[in-house]
N, C-alpha and C. Protein backbone atom coordinates (compact mmCIF):
# COMPACT_ATOMS: atom_id res chain seq x y z
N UNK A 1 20.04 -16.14 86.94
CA UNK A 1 21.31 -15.61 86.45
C UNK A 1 21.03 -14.36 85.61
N UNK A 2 21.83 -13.22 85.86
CA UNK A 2 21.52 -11.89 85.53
C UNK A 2 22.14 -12.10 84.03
N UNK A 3 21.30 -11.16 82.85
CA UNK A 3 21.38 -11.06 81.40
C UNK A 3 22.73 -10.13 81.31
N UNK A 4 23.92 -10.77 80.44
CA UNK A 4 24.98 -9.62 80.49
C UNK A 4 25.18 -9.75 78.90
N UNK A 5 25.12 -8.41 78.80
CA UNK A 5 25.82 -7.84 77.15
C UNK A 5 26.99 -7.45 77.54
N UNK A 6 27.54 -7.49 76.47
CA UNK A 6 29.52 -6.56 76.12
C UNK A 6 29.33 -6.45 74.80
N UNK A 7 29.30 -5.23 74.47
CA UNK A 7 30.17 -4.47 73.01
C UNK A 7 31.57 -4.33 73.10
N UNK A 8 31.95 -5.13 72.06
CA UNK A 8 33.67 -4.78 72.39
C UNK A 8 34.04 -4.91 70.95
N UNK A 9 35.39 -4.24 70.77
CA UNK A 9 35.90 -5.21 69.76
C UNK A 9 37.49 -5.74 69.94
N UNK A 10 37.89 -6.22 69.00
CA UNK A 10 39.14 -7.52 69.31
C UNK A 10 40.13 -6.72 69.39
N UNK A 11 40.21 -5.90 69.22
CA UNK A 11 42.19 -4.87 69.49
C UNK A 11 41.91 -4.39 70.92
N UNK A 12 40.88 -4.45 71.99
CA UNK A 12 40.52 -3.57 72.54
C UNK A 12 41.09 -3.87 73.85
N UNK A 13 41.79 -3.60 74.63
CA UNK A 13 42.44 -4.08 75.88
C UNK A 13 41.69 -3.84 77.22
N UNK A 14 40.89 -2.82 77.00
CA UNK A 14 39.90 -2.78 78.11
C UNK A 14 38.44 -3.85 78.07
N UNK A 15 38.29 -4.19 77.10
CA UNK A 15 37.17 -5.35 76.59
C UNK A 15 38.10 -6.69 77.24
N UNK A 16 38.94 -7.39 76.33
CA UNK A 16 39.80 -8.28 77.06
C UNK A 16 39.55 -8.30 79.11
N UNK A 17 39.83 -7.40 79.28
CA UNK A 17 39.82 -7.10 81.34
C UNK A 17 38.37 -7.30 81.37
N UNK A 18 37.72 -6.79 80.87
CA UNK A 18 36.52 -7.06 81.46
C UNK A 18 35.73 -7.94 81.25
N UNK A 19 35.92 -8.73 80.16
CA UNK A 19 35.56 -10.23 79.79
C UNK A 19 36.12 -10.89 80.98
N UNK A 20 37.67 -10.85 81.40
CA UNK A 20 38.37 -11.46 82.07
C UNK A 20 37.00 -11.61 83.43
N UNK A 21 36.99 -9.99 83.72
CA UNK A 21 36.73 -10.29 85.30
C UNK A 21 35.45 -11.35 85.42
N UNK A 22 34.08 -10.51 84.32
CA UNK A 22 33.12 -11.35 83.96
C UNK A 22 33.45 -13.05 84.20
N UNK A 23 34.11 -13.76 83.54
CA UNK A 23 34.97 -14.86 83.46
C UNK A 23 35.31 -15.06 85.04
N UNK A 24 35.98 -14.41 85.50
CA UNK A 24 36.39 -14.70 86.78
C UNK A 24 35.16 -15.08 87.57
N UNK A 25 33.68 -14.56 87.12
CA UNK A 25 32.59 -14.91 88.39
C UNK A 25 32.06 -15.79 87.91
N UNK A 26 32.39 -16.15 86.90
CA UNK A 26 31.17 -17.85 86.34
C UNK A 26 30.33 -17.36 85.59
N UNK A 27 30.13 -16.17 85.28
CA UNK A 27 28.75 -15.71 84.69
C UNK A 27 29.15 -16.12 83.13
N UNK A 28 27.59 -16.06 82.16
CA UNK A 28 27.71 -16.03 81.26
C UNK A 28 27.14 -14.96 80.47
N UNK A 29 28.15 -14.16 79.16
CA UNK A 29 27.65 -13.20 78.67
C UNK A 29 27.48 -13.45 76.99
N UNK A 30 26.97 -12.55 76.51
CA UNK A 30 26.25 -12.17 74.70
C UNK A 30 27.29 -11.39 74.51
N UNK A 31 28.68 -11.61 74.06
CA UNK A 31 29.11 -10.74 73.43
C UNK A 31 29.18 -10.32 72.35
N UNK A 32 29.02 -8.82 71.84
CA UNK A 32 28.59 -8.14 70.48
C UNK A 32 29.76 -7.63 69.57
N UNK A 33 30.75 -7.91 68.83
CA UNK A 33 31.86 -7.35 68.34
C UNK A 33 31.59 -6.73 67.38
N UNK A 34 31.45 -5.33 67.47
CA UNK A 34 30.53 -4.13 66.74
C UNK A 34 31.99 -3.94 65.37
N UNK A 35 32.96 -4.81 65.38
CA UNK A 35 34.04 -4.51 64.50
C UNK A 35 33.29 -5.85 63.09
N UNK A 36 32.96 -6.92 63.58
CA UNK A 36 32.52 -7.99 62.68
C UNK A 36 30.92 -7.73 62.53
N UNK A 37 30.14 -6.89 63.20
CA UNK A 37 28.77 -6.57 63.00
C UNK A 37 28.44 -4.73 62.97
N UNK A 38 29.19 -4.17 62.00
CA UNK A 38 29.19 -2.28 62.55
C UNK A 38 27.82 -1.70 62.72
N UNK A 39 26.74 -2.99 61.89
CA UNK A 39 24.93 -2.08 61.81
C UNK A 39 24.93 -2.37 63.40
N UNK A 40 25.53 -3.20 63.80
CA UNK A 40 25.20 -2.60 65.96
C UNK A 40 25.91 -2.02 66.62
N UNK A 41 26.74 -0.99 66.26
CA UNK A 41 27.34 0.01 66.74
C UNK A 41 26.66 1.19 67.36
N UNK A 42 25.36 1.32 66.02
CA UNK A 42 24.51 2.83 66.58
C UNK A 42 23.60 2.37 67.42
N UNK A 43 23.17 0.89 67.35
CA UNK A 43 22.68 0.24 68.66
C UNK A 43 23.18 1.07 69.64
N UNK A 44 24.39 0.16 70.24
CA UNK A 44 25.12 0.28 71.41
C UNK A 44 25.28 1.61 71.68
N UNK A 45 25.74 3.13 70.69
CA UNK A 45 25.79 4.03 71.17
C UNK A 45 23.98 4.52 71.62
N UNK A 46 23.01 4.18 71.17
CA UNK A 46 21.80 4.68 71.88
C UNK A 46 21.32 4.09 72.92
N UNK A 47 22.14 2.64 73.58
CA UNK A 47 21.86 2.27 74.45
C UNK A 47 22.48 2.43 75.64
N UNK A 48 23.93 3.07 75.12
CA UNK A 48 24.58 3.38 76.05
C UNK A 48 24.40 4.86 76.32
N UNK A 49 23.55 5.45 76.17
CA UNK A 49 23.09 7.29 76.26
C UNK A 49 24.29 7.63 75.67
N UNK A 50 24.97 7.49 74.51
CA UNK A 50 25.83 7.96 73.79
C UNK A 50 27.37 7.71 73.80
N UNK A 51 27.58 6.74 74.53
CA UNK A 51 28.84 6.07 75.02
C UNK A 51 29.36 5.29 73.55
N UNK A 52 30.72 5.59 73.16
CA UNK A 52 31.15 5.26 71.84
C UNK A 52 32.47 4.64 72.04
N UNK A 53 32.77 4.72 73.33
CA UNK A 53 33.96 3.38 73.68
C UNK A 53 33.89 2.00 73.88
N UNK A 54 34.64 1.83 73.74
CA UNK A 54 34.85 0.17 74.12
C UNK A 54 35.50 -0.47 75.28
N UNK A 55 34.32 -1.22 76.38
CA UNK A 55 33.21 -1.98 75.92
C UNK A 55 32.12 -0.95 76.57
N UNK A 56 31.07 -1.49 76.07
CA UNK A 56 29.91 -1.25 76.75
C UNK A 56 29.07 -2.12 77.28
N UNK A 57 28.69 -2.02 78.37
CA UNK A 57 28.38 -3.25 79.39
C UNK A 57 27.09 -2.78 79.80
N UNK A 58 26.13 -4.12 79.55
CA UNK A 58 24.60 -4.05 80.08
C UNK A 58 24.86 -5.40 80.55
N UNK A 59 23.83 -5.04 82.17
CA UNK A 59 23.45 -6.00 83.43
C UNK A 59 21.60 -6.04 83.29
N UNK A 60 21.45 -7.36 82.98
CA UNK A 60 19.95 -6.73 82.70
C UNK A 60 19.29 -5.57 82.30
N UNK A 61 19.97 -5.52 80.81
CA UNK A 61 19.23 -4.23 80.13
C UNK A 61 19.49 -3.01 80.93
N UNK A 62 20.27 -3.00 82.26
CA UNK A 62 21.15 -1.73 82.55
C UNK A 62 22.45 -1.31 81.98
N UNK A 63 22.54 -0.19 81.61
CA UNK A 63 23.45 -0.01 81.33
C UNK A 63 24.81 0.20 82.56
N UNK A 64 25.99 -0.19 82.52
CA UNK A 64 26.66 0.01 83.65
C UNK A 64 27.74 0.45 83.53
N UNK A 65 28.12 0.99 82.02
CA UNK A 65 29.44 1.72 81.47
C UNK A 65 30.27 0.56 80.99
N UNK A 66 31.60 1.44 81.13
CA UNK A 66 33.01 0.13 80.45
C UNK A 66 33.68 -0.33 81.61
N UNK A 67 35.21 -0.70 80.93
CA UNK A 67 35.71 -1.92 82.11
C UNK A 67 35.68 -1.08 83.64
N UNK A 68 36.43 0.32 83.31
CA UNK A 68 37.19 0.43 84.76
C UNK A 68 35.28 0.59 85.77
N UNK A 69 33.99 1.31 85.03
CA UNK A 69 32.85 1.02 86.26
C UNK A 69 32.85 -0.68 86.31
N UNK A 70 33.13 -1.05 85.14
CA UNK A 70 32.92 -2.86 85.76
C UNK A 70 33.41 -3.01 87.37
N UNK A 71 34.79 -2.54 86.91
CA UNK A 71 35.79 -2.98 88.18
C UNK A 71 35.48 -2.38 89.19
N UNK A 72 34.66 -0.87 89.17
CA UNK A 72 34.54 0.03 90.20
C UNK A 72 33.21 -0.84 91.19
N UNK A 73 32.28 -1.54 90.41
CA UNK A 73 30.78 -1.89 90.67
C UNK A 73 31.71 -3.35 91.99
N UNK A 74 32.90 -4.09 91.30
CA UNK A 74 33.30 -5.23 91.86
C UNK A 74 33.83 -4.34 92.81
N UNK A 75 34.88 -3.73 93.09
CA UNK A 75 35.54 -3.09 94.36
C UNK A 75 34.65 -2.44 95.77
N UNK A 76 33.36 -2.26 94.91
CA UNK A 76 32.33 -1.68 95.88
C UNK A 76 31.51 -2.82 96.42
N UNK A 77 31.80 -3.95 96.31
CA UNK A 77 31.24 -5.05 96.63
C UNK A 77 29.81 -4.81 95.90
N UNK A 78 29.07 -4.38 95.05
CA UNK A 78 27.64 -4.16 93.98
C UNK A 78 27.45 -4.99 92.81
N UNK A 79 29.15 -5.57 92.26
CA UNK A 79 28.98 -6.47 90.96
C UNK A 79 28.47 -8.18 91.24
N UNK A 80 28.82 -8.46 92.41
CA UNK A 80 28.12 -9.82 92.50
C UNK A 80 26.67 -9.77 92.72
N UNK A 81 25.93 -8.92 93.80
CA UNK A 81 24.70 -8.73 93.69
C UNK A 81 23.90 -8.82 92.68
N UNK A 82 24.32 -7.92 91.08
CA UNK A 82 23.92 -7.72 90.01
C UNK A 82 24.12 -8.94 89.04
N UNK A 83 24.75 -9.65 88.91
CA UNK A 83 25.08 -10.73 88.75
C UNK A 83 23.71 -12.21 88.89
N UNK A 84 23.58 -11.91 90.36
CA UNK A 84 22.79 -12.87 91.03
C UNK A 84 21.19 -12.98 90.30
N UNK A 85 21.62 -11.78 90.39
CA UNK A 85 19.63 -11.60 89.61
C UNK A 85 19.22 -11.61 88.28
């Protein structure tokens, strides 16, 4: 089962969707709420090559962007693959 992070925080409506979809495949993720923990904020922006929205999504220590590439990776049939491993 593939390692999934989410940076999100709780007002965030695109975090919500993409928990959802996550949720929708059975997987299980580490989620990071950089609003109740802010010293991992500058984390997430150096892990995300400078990405400062919300969420930020790692697939095994890949980075794979926020919700709408979530959704883009599922529409391309690529998010279950990543998943698997």
């Amino acid at each position: 089962m593939a390692k999934i992070e989410i940076y999100t925080s709780p007002w965030c409506g695109y975090c919500a969707r993409a928990k959802k979809l996550l949720t929708s495949k059975g997987v299980e993720f580490t989620e990071i709420d950089v609003e109740a923990e802010p010293r991992r904020k500058p984390e997430m922006v150096q892990r995300a090559n400078g990405g400062r929205t919300m969420p930020q999504i790692f697939i095994n220590d890949r980075h794979v962007g926020g919700c709408d590439d979530l959704h883009a990776l599922d529409a391309r049939g690529e998010l279950d693959p990543l998943l698997a491993t």
